[in-house]
C-alpha atoms as a PDB file:
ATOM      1  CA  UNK A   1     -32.016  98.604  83.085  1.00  0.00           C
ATOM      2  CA  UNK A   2     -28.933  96.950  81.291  1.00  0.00           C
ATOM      3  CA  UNK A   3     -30.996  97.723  77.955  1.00  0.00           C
ATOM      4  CA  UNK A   4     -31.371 101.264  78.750  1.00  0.00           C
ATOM      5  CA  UNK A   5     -27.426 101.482  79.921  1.00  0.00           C
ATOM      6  CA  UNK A   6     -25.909 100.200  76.844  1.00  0.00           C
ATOM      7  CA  UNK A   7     -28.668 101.880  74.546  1.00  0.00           C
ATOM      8  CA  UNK A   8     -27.459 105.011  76.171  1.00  0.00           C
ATOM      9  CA  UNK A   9     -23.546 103.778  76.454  1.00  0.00           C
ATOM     10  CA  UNK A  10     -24.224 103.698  72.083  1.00  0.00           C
ATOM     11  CA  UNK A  11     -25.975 107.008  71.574  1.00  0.00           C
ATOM     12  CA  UNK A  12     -22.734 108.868  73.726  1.00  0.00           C
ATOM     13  CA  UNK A  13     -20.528 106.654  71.241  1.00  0.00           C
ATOM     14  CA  UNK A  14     -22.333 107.951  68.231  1.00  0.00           C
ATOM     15  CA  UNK A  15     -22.594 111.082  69.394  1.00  0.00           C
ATOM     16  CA  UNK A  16     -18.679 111.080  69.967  1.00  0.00           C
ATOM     17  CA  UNK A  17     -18.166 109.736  66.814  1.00  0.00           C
ATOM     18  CA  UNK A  18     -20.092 112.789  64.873  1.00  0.00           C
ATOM     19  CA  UNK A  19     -18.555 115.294  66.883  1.00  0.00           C
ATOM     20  CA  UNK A  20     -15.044 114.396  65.966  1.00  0.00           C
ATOM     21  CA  UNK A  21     -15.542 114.045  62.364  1.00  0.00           C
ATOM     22  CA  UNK A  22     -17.436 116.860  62.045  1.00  0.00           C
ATOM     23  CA  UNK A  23     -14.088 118.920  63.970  1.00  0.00           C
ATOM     24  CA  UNK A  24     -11.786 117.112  61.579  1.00  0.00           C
ATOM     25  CA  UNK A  25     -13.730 118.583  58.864  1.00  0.00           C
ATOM     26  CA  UNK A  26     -13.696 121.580  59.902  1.00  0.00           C
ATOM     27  CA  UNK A  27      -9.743 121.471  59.207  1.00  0.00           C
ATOM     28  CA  UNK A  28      -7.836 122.937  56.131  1.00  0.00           C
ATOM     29  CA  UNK A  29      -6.261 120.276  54.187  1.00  0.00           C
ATOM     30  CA  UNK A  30      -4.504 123.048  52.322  1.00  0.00           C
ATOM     31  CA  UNK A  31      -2.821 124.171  55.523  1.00  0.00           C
ATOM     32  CA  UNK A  32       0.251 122.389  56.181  1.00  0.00           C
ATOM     33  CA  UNK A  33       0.710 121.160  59.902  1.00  0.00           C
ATOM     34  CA  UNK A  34       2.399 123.470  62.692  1.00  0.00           C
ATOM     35  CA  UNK A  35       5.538 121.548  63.916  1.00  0.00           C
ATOM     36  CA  UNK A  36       6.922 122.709  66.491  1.00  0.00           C
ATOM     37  CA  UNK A  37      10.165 120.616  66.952  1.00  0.00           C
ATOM     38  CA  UNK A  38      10.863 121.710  63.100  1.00  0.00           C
ATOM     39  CA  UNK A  39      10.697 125.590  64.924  1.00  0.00           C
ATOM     40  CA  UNK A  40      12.602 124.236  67.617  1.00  0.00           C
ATOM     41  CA  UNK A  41      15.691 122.951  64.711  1.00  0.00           C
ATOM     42  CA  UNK A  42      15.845 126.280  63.118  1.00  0.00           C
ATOM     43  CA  UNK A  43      16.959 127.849  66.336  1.00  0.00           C
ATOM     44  CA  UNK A  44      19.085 125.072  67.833  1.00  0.00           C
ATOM     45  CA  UNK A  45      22.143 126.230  69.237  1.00  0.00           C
ATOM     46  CA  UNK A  46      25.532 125.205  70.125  1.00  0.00           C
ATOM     47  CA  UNK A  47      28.613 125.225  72.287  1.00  0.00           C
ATOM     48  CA  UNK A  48      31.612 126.182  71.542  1.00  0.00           C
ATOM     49  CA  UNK A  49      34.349 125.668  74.267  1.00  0.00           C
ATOM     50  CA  UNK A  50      37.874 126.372  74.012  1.00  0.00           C
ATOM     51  CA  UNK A  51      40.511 129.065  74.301  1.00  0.00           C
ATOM     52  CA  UNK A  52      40.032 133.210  72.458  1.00  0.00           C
ATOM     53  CA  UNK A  53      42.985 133.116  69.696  1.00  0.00           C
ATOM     54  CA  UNK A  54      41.565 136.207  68.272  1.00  0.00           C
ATOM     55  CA  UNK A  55      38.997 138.947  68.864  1.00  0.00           C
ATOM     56  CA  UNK A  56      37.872 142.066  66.425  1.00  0.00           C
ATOM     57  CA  UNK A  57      34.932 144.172  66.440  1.00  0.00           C
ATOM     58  CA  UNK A  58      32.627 141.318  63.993  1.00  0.00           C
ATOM     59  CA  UNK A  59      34.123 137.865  65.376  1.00  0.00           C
ATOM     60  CA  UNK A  60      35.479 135.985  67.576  1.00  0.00           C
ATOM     61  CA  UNK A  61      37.929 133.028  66.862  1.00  0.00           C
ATOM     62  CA  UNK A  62      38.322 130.146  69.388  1.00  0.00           C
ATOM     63  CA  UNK A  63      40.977 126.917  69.032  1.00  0.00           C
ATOM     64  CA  UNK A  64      38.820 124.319  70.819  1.00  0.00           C
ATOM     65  CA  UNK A  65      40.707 121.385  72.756  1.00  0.00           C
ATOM     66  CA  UNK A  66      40.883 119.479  69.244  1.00  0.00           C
ATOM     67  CA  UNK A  67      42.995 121.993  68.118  1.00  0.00           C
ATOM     68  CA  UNK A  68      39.820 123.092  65.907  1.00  0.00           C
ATOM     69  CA  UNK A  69      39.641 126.914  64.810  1.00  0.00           C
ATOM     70  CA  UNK A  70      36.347 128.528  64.816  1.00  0.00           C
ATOM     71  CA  UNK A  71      35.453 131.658  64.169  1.00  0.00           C
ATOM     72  CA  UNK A  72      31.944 132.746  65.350  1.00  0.00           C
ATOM     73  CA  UNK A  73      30.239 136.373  64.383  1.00  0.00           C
ATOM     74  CA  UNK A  74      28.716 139.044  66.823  1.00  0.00           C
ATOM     75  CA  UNK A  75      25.870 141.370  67.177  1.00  0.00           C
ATOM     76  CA  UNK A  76      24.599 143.868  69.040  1.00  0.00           C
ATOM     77  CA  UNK A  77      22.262 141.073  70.680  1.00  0.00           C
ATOM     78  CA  UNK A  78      25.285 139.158  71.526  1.00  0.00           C
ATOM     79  CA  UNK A  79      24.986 138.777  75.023  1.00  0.00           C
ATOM     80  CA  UNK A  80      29.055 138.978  76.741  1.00  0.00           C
ATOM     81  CA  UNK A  81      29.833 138.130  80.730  1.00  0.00           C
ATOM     82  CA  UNK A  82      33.076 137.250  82.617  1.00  0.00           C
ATOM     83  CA  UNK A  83      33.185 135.910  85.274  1.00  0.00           C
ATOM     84  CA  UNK A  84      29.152 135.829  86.285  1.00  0.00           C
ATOM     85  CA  UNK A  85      29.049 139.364  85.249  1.00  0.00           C
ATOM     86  CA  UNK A  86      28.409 141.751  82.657  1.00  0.00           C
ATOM     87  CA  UNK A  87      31.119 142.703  80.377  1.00  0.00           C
ATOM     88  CA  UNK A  88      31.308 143.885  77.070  1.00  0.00           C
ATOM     89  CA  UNK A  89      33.404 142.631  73.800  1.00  0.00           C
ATOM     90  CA  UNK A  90      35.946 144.634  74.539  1.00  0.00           C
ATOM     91  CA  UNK A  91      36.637 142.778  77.411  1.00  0.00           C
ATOM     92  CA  UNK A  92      36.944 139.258  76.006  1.00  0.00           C
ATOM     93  CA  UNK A  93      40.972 139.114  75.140  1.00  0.00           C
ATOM     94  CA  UNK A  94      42.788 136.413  73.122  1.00  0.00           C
ATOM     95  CA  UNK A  95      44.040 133.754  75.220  1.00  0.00           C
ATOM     96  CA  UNK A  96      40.594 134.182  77.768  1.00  0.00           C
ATOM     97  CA  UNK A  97      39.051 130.687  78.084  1.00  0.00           C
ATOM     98  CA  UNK A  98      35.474 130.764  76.790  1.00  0.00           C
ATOM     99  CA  UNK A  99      32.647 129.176  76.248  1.00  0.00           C
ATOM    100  CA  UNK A 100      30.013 130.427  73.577  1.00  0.00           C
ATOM    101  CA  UNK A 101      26.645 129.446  72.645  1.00  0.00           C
ATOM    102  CA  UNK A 102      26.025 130.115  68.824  1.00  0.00           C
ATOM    103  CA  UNK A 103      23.191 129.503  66.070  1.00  0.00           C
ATOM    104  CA  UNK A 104      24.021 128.343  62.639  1.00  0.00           C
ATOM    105  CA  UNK A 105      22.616 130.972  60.041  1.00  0.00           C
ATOM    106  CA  UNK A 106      21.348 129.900  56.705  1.00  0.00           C
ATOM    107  CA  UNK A 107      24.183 130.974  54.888  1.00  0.00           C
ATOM    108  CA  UNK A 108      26.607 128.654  57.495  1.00  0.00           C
ATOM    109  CA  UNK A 109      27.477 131.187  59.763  1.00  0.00           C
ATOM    110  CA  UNK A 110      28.015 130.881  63.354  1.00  0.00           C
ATOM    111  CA  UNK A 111      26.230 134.052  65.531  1.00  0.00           C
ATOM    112  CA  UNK A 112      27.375 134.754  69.181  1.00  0.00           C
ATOM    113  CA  UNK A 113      24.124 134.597  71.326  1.00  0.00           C
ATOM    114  CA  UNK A 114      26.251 134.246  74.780  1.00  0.00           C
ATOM    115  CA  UNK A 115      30.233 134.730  75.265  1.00  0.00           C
ATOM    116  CA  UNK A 116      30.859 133.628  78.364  1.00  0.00           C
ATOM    117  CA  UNK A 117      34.544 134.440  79.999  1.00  0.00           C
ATOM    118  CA  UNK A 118      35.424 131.786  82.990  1.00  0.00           C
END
């Protein structure tokens, strides 16, 4: 019975063996591998906390508490609240305190995704 066990135990381990290689070469070498952290990089945000020195109809520009300007673009997609609720740009006012998530464009840019007014 032991002979029969382990004679079977290396067939399944053949077997196993055949059926992965022949799935391995199934794949293109050509096509480069999907990374999904490297998708994950392209649309990494940030926070921006500080104080509203300045608001027009393209940009916001907040002084941080290092004293650091930045001035961050917006979109239609730019999502604005105050206070918990919905609010527009027009409602964001220099000297609000703020804090805005943003993604860094190609180009260097910062884009608005959220403004949110505390």
């Amino acid at each position: 019975m032991t002979n029969l066990s382990r004679a079977l135990g290396a067939a399944m381990l053949c077997l196993g063996l055949l059926l992965s290689g022949s799935v391995m070469a199934k794949q293109d070498p050509a096509a480069p591998a999907k990374d999904p952290q490297k998708k994950e990089e392209k649309q990494k945000t940030s926070t921006i906390n500080g104080t509203v020195s300045a608001v027009t109809d393209a940009a916001v520009t907040i002084v941080d508490s290092a004293k650091a300007e930045h001035t961050v673009a917006v979109n239609s997609e730019t999502k604005v609240t105050k206070s918990g609720k919905d609010a527009t740009l027009a409602d964001v006012k220099a000297n609000d305190a703020v804090t805005v998530e943003a993604t860094k464009g190609e180009d260097g840019t910062w884009t608005a995704l959220k403004i949110a007014v505390s």
